[in-house]
Protein backbone atom coordinates (compact mmCIF):
# COMPACT_ATOMS: atom_id res chain seq x y z
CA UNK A 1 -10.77 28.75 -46.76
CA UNK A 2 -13.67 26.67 -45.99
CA UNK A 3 -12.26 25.53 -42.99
CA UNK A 4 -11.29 28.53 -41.69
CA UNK A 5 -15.25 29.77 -42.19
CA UNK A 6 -16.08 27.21 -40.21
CA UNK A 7 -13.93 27.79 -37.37
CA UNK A 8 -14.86 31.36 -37.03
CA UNK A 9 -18.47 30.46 -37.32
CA UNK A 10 -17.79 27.52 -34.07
CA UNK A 11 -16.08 30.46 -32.10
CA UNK A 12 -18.80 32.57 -32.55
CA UNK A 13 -21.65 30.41 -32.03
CA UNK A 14 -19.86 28.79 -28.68
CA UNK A 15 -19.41 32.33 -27.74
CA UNK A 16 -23.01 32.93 -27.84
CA UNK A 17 -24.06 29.91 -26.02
CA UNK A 18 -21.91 29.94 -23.47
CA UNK A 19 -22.73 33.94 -22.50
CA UNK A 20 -26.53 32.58 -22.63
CA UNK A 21 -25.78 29.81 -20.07
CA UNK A 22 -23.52 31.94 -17.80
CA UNK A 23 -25.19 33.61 -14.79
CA UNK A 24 -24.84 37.72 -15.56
CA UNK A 25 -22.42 39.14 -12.76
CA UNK A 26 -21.32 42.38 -12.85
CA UNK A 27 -18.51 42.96 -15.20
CA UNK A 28 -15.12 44.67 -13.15
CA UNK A 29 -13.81 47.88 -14.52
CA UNK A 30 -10.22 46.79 -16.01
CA UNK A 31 -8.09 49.40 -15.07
CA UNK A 32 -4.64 48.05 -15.33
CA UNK A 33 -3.69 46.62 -18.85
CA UNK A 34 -3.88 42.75 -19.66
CA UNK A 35 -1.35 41.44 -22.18
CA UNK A 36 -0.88 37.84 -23.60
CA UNK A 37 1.12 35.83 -25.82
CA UNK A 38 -0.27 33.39 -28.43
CA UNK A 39 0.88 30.59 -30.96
CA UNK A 40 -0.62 29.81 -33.99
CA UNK A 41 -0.40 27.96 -37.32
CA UNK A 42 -1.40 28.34 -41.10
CA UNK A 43 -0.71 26.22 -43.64
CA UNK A 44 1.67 23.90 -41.34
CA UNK A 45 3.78 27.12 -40.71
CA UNK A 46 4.22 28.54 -37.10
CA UNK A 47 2.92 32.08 -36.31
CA UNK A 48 3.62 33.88 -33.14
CA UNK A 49 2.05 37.20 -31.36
CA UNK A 50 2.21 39.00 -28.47
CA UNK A 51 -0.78 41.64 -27.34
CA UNK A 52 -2.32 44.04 -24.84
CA UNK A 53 -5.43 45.18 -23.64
CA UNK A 54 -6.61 48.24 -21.66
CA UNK A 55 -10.57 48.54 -21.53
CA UNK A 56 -11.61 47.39 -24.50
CA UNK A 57 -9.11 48.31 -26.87
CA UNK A 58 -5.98 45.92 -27.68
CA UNK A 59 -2.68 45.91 -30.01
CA UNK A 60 -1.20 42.56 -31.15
CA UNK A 61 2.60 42.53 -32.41
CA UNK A 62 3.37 39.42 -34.33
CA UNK A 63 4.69 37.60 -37.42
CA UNK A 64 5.05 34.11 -39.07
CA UNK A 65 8.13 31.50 -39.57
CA UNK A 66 7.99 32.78 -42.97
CA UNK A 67 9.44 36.65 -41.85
CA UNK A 68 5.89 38.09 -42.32
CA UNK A 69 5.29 40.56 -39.61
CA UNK A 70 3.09 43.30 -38.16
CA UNK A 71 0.64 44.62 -35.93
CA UNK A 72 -3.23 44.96 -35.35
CA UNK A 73 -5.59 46.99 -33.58
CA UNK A 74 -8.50 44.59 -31.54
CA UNK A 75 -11.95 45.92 -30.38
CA UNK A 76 -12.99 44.29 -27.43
CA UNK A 77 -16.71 43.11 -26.40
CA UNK A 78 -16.95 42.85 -22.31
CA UNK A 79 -19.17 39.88 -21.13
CA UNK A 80 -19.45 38.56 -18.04
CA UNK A 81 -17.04 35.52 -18.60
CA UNK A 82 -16.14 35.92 -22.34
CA UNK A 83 -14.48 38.50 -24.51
CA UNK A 84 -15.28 38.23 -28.46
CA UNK A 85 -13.12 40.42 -30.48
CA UNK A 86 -12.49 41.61 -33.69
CA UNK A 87 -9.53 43.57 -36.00
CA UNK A 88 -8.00 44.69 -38.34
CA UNK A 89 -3.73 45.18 -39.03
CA UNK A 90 -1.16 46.36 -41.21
CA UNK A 91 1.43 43.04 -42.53
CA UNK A 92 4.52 42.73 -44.45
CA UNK A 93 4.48 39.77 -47.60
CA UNK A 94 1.47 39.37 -50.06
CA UNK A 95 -1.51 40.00 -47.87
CA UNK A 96 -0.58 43.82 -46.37
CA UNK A 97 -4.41 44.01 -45.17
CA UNK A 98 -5.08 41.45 -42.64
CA UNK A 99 -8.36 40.76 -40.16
CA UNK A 100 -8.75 38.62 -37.18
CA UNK A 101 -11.46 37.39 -34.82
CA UNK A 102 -11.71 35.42 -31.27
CA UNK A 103 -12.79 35.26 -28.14
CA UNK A 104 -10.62 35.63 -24.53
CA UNK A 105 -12.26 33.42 -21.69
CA UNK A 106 -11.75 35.38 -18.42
CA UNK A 107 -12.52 33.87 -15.15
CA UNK A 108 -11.89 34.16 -12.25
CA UNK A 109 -8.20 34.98 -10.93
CA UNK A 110 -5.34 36.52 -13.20
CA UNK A 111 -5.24 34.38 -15.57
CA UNK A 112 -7.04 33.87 -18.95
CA UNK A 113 -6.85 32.14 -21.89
CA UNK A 114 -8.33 32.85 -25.89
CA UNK A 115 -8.68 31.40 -29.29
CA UNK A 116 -9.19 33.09 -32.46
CA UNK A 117 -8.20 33.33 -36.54
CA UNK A 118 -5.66 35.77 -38.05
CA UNK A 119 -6.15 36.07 -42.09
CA UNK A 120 -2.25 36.28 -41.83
CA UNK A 121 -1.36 34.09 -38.99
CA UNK A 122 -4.15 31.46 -39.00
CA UNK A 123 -5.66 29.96 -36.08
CA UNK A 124 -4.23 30.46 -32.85
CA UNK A 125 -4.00 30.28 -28.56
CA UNK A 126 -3.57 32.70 -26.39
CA UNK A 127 -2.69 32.80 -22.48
CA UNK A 128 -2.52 35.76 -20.77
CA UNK A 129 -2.25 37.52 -17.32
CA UNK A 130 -4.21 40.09 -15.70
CA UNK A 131 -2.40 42.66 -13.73
């Protein structure tokens, strides 16, 4: 559990930074959807997810090796370069209430890539593709 504070608290604070040190451009309207896939792990178990993003609202559909599975509803923050996020989702197993937090680095080009904590799924990557 510790850990896991810890890691949130390192994805938020690099966040921060990085936004400070990152000249402002203007931020492009998204207009077609983004989606990703991402791999986690908790407890030496493999976790799995698949998402999408329109504006700055996103769904994630995933599960664990263990059969746990579900979905979550993201809010989005639009930076220049960086994308924190936060949510909250509905699981099957012992923990039916689950949160998660991250950030999505989007440069330039259609690609992008993200890191973040699931309470159900543990710490995970992401890549994605913008359309």
């Amino acid at each position: 559990m510790l850990a896991d504070l810890r890691f949130i608290r390192v994805l938020l604070v690099g966040g921060i930074f990085a936004t400070a040190i990152v000249p402002l451009q203007p931020a492009r309207s998204q207009m077609l959807p983004q989606g990703w896939g991402s791999v986690g792990v908790k407890e030496g178990r493999a976790s799995y997810a698949v998402g999408a993003r329109w504006i700055d609202l996103g769904v994630e559909v995933g599960g664990t090796e263990q059969g746990e599975a579900g979905a979550d509803v993201l809010k989005f923050v639009s930076l220049p370069l960086l994308s924190p996020y936060a949510g909250v989702g509905l699981y099957s197993g012992e923990e039916p209430l689950a949160y998660s937090a991250g950030v999505q680095v989007r440069p330039q080009g259609n690609w992008f890539m993200g890191a973040g904590y699931h309470s159900v799924r543990g710490v995970n990557g992401q890549l994605g593709i913008k359309f």
